[in-house]
Protein backbone atom coordinates (compact mmCIF):
# COMPACT_ATOMS: atom_id res chain seq x y z
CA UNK A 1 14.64 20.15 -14.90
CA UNK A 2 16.58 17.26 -12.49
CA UNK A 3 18.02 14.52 -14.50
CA UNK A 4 19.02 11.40 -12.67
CA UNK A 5 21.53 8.76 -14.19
CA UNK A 6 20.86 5.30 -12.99
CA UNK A 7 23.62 2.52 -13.34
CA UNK A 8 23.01 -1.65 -13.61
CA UNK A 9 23.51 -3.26 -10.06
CA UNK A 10 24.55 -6.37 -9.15
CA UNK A 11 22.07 -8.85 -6.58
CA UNK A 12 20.18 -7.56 -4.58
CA UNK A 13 21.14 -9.90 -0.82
CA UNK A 14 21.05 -9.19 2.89
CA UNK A 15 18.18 -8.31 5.48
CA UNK A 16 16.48 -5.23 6.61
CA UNK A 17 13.67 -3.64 7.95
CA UNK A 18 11.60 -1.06 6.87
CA UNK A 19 9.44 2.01 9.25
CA UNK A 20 6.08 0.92 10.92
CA UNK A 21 3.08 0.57 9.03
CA UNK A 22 1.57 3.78 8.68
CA UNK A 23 -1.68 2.88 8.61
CA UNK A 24 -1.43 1.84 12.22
CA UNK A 25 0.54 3.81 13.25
CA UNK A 26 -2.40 6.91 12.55
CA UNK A 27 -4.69 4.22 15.13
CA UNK A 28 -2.49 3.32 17.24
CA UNK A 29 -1.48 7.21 17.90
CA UNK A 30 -5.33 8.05 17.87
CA UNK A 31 -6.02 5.64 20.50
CA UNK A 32 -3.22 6.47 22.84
CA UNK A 33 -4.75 10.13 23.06
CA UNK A 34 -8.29 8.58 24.08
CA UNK A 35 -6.94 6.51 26.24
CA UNK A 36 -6.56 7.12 29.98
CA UNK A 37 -2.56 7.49 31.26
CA UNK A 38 0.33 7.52 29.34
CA UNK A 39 1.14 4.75 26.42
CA UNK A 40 4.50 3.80 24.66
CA UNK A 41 4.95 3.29 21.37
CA UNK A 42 7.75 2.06 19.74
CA UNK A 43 8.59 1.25 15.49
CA UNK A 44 6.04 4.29 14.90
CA UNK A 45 5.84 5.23 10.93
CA UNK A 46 8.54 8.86 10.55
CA UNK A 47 6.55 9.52 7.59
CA UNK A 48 4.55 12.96 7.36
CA UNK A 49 1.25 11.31 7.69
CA UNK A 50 1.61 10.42 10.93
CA UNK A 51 3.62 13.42 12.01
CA UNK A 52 0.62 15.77 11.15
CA UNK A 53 -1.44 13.03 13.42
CA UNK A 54 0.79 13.25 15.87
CA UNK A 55 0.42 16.84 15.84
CA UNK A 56 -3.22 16.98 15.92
CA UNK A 57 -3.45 15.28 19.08
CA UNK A 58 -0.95 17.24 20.79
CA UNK A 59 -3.17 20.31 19.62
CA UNK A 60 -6.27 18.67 21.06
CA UNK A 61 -4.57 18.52 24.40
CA UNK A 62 -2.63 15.12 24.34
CA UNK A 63 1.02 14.68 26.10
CA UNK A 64 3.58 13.70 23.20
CA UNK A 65 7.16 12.57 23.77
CA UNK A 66 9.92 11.59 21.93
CA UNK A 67 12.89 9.87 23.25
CA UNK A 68 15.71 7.76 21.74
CA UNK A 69 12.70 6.22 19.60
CA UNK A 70 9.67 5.71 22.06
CA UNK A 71 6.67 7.97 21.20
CA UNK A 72 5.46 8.65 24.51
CA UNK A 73 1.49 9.71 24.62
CA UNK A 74 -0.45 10.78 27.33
CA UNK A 75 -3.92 10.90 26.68
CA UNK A 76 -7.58 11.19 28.03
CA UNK A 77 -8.42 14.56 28.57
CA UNK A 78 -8.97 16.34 25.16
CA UNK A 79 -10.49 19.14 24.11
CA UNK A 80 -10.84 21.88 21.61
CA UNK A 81 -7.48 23.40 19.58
CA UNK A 82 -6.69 26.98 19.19
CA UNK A 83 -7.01 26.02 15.60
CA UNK A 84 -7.62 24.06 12.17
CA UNK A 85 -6.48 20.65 12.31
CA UNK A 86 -3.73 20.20 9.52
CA UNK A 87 -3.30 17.01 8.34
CA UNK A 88 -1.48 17.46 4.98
CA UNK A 89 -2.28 15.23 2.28
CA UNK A 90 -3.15 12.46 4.55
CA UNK A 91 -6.82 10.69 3.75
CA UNK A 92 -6.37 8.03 6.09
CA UNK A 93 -5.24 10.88 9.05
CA UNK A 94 -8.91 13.52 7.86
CA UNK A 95 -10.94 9.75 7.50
CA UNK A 96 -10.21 8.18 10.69
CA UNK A 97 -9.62 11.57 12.15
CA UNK A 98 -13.26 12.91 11.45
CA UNK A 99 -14.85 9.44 13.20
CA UNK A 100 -12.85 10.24 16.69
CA UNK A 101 -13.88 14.07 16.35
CA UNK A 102 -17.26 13.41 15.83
CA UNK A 103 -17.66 11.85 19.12
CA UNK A 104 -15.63 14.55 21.46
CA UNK A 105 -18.04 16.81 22.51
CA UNK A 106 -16.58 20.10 21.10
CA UNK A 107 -16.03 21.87 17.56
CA UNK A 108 -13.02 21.00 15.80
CA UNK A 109 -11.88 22.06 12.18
CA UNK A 110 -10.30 19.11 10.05
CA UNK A 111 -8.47 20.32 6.66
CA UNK A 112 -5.39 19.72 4.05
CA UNK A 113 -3.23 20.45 1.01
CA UNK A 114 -4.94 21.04 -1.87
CA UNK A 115 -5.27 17.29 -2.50
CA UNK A 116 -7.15 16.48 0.56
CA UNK A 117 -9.89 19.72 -0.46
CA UNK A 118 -10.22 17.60 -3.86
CA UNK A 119 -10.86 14.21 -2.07
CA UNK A 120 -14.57 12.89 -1.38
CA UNK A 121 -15.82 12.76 2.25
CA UNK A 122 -19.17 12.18 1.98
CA UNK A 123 -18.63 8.54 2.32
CA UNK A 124 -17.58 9.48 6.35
CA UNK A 125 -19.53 12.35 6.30
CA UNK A 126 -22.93 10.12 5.89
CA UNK A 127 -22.38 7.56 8.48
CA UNK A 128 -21.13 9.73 10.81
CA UNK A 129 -24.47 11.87 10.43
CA UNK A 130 -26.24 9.05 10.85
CA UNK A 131 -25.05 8.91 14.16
CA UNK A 132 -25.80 12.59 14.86
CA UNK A 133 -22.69 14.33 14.02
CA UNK A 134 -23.32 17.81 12.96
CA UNK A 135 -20.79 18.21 9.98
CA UNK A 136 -20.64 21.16 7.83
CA UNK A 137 -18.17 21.07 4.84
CA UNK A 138 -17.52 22.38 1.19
CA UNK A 139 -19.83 21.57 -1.43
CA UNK A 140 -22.94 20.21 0.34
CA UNK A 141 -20.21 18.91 3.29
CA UNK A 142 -18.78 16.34 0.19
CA UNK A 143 -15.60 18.24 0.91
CA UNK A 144 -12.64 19.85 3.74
CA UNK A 145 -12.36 21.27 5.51
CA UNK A 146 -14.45 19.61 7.71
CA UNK A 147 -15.80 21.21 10.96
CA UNK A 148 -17.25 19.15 13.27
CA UNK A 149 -19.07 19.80 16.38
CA UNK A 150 -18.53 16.65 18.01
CA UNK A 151 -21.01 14.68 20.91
CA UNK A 152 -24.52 13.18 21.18
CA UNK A 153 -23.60 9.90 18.70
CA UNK A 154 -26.08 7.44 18.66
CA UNK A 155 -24.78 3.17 18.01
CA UNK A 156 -25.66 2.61 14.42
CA UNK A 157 -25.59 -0.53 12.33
CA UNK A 158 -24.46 0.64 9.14
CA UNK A 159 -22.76 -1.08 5.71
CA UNK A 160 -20.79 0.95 3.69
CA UNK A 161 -21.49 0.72 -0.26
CA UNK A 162 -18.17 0.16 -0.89
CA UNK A 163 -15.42 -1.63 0.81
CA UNK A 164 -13.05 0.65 2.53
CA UNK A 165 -11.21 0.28 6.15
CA UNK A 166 -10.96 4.06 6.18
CA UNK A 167 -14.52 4.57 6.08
CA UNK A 168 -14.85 1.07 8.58
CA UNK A 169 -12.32 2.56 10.93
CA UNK A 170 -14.17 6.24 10.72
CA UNK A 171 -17.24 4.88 12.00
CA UNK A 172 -15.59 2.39 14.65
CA UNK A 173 -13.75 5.46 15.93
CA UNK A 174 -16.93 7.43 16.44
CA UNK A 175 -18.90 4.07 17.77
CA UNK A 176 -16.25 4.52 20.71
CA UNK A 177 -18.30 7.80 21.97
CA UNK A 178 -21.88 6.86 20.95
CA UNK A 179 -24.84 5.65 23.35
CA UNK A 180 -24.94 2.07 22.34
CA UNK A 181 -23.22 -0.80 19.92
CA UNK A 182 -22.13 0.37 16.64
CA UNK A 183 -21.82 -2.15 13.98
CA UNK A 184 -19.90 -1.44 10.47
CA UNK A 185 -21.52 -4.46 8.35
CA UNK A 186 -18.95 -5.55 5.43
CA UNK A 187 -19.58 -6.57 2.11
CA UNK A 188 -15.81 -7.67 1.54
CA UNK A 189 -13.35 -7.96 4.06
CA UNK A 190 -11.05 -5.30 4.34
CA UNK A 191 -8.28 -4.09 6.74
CA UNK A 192 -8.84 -5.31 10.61
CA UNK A 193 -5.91 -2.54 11.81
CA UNK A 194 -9.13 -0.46 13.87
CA UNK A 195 -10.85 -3.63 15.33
CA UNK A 196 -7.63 -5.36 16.02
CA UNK A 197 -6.08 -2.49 18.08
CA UNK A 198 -9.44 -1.44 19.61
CA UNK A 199 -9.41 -5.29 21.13
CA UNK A 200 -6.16 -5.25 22.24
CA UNK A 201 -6.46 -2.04 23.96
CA UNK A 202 -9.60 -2.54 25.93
CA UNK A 203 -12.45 -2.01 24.28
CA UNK A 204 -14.99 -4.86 23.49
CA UNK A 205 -14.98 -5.53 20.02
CA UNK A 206 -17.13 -8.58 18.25
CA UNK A 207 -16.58 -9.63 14.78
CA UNK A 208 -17.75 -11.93 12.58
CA UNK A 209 -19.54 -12.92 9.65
CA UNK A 210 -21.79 -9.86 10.03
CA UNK A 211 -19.13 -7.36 10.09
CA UNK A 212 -17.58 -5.37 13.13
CA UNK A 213 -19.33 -4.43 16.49
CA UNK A 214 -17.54 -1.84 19.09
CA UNK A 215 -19.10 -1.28 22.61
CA UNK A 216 -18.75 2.10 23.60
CA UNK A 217 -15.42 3.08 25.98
CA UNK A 218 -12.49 3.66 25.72
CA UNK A 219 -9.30 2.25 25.43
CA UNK A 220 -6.71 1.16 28.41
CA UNK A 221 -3.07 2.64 27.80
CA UNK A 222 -1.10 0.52 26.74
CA UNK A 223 2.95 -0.45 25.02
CA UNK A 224 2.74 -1.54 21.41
CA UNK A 225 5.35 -2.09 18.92
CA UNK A 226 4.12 -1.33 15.66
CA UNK A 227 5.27 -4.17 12.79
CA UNK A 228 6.92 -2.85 9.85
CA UNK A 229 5.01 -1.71 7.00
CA UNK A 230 4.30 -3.76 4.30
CA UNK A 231 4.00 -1.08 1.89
CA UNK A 232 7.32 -0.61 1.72
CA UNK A 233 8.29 -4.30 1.85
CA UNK A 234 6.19 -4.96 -1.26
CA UNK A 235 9.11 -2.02 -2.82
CA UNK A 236 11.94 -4.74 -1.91
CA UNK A 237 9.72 -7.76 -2.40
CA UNK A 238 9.60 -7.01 -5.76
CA UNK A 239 13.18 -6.02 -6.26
CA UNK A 240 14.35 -8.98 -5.23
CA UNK A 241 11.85 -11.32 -7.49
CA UNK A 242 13.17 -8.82 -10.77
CA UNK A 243 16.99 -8.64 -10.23
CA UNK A 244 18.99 -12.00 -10.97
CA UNK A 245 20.50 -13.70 -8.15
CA UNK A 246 18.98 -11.70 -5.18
CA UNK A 247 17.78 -13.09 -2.06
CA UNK A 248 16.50 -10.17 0.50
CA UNK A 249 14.97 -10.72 4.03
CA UNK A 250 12.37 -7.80 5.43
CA UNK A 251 12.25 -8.49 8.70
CA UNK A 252 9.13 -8.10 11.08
CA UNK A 253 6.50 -6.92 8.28
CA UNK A 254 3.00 -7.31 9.92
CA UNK A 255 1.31 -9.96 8.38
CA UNK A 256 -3.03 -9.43 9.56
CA UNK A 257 -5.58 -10.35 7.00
CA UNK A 258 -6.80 -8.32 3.99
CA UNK A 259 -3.01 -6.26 4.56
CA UNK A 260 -0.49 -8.77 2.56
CA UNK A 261 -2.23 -9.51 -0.67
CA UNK A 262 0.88 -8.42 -2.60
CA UNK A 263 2.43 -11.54 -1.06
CA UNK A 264 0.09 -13.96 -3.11
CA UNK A 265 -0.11 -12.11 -6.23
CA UNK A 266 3.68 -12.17 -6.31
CA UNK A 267 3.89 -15.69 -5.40
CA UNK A 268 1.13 -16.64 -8.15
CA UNK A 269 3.55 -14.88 -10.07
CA UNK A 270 6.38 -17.64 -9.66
CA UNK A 271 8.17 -15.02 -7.04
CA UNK A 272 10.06 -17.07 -4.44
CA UNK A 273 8.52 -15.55 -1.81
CA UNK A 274 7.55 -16.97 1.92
CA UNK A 275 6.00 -14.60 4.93
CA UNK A 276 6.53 -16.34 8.19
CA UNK A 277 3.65 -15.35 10.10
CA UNK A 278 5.26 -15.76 13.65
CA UNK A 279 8.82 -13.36 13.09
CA UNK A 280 7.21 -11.17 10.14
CA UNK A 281 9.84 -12.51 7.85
CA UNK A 282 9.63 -11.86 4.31
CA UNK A 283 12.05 -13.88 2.34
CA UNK A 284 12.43 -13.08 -1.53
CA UNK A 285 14.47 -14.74 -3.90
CA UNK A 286 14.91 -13.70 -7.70
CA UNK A 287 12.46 -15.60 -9.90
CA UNK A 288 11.16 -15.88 -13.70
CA UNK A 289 7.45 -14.38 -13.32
CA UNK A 290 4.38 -14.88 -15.32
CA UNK A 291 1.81 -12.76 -16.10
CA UNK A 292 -1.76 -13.17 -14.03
CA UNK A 293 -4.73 -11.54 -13.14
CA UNK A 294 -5.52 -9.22 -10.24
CA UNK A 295 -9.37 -9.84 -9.61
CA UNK A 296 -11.52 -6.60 -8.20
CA UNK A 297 -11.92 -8.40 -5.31
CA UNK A 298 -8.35 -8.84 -4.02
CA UNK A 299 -7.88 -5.52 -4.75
CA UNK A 300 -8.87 -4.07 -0.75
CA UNK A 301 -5.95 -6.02 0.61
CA UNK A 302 -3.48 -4.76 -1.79
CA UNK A 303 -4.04 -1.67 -3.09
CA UNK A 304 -1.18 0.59 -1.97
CA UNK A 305 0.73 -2.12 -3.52
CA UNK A 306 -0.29 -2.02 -6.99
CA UNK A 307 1.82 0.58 -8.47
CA UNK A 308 5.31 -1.74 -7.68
CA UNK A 309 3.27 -4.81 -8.49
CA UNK A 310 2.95 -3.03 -11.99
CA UNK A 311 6.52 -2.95 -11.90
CA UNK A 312 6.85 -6.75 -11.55
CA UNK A 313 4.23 -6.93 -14.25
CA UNK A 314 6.47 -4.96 -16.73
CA UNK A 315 9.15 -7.72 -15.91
CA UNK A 316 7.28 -10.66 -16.12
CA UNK A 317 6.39 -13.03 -19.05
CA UNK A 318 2.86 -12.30 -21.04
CA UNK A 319 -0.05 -9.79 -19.99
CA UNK A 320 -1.05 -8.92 -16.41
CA UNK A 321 -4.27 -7.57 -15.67
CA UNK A 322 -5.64 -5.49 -12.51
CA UNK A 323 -9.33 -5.10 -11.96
CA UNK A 324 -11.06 -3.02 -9.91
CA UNK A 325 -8.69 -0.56 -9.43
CA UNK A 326 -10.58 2.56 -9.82
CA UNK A 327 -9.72 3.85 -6.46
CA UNK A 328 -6.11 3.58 -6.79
């Protein structure tokens, strides 16, 4: 057994930034290998998640490049791997993975760690049948590995029966390769990563009150920087608010809708805490917090995020309560 001693620190002050947000950096990556020529990506997530993606398309056939930083990915002309496709531990990477696959028209094997086999994917699974994917799993398909033999997607209209941008971004993926519109119709707004990048890359994307609507194509290639995750600025966020006299500055943390809930919770809280919306600044000073309560329904935008927000909870004056967490 390890045993770790941990000693009091002092204030907590200065600015930093923390890796790209991994879950676009799994779309943005995805999207570069559809897309025609060679894009640049810079601020990419290092975590293992995205490496495995990373390595999937490369197996599929796409051009990847690292140098001094810049992901380099040169993309459009994909086809089968030697192979399963690994992708660890990752259910964002088999989710969003299994959409994209389902609309290349050739057989592909998706699977993971032990974790991954345990996870449910009938709730892509469905949908993407419903488009015409042949799928063929473990236990009645429910489970990976996954194969796939991808092509022939029809444009579906379909709403999920419970909130999830993995499941949105799935279907969005596959919409991409089907014969007509595909609308993902939401009951609760969740993370716009997919539909956001899609649009900024070249594909037509409508959304509204009625949910999300992709045109078939595919995307233009393109340079993105990806903003920093705010994941792991909640981690510092938090830090800050807890340990007397710190002020801490995360610098360019993407700040879309449904994607920094944490911010408000804290700030209900009595956190200190402002996110300027044109830098990605997140500015945290230390702060008595209260107690509140976490209602089901913020719970899509801030999910990742409520295992540190626990930790602020555990330092903060009375009871704090988090429903709907089920998922977590």
């Amino acid at each position: 057994m390890t045993f770790f001693a941990v000693a009091p620190g002092g204030p907590l002050t200065g600015r930093l930034s923390v890796p790209g947000d991994k879950s676009i950096s799994h779309r943005v990556v995805m999207l570069a290998a559809l897309a025609d020529g060679t894009s640049e990506i810079t601020g990419l997530s290092d975590g293992a998640d995205v490496a495995h993606t990373l390595s999937i398309v490369e197996a599929l056939g796409a051009g990847v490049e690292v140098i001094d930083g810049v992901v380099s990915i040169t993309g459009g002309d994909l086809g089968s791997a030697d192979g399963p496709l690994y992708v660890g531990n990752s259910g964002t990477g088999i989710r969003l993975l299994a959409g994209m696959l389902s609309g290349l028209a050739f057989t592909s094997v998706l699977d993971g760690d032990e974790s991954i086999r345990r996870r449910p994917m009938d709730r892509v699974v469905d949908p993407l049948r419903a488009m015409g994917a042949s799928i063929c799993g473990v236990d009645g398909s429910t489970l990976a590995p996954l194969t796939i033999d991808g092509g022939g997607l029809h444009g579906v209209e379909y709403a999920p029966p419970m909130a999830s941008a993995q499941v949105k971004g799935c279907v969005l993926f596959a919409g991409l390769s089907a014969d007509g519109p595909t609308t993902v119709v939401e009951s609760e707004p969740t993370r716009a990563h997919t539909e956001e990048l899609m649009a900024a890359f070249g594909i037509e994307v409508t959304t509204g009150p009625g949910g999300v609507t992709v045109q078939p194509g595919r995307p233009v290639a393109f340079t993105h920087r990806v903003a920093g995750d705010p994941s792991q600025a909640a981690f510092w966020a938090v830090a800050a608010a807890i340990v007397a006299g710190s002020e801490v500055v995360v610098e360019n943390v993407y700040s879309g809708p449904v994607r920094t809930g944490f911010v408000d919770v804290l700030a209900r809280m009595g956190a200190d805490i402002t996110h300027d919306a044109a830098t990605g600044d997140l500015t945290v000073r230390a702060s008595s917090l209260t107690g509140t309560v976490v209602e089901a329904a913020e719970v899509p935008g801030l999910v990742d995020e409520v295992p540190v927000l626990a930790v602020a909870a555990a330092c903060a004056e009375g009871e704090t309560r988090f429903c709907g967490v089920g998922e977590l």
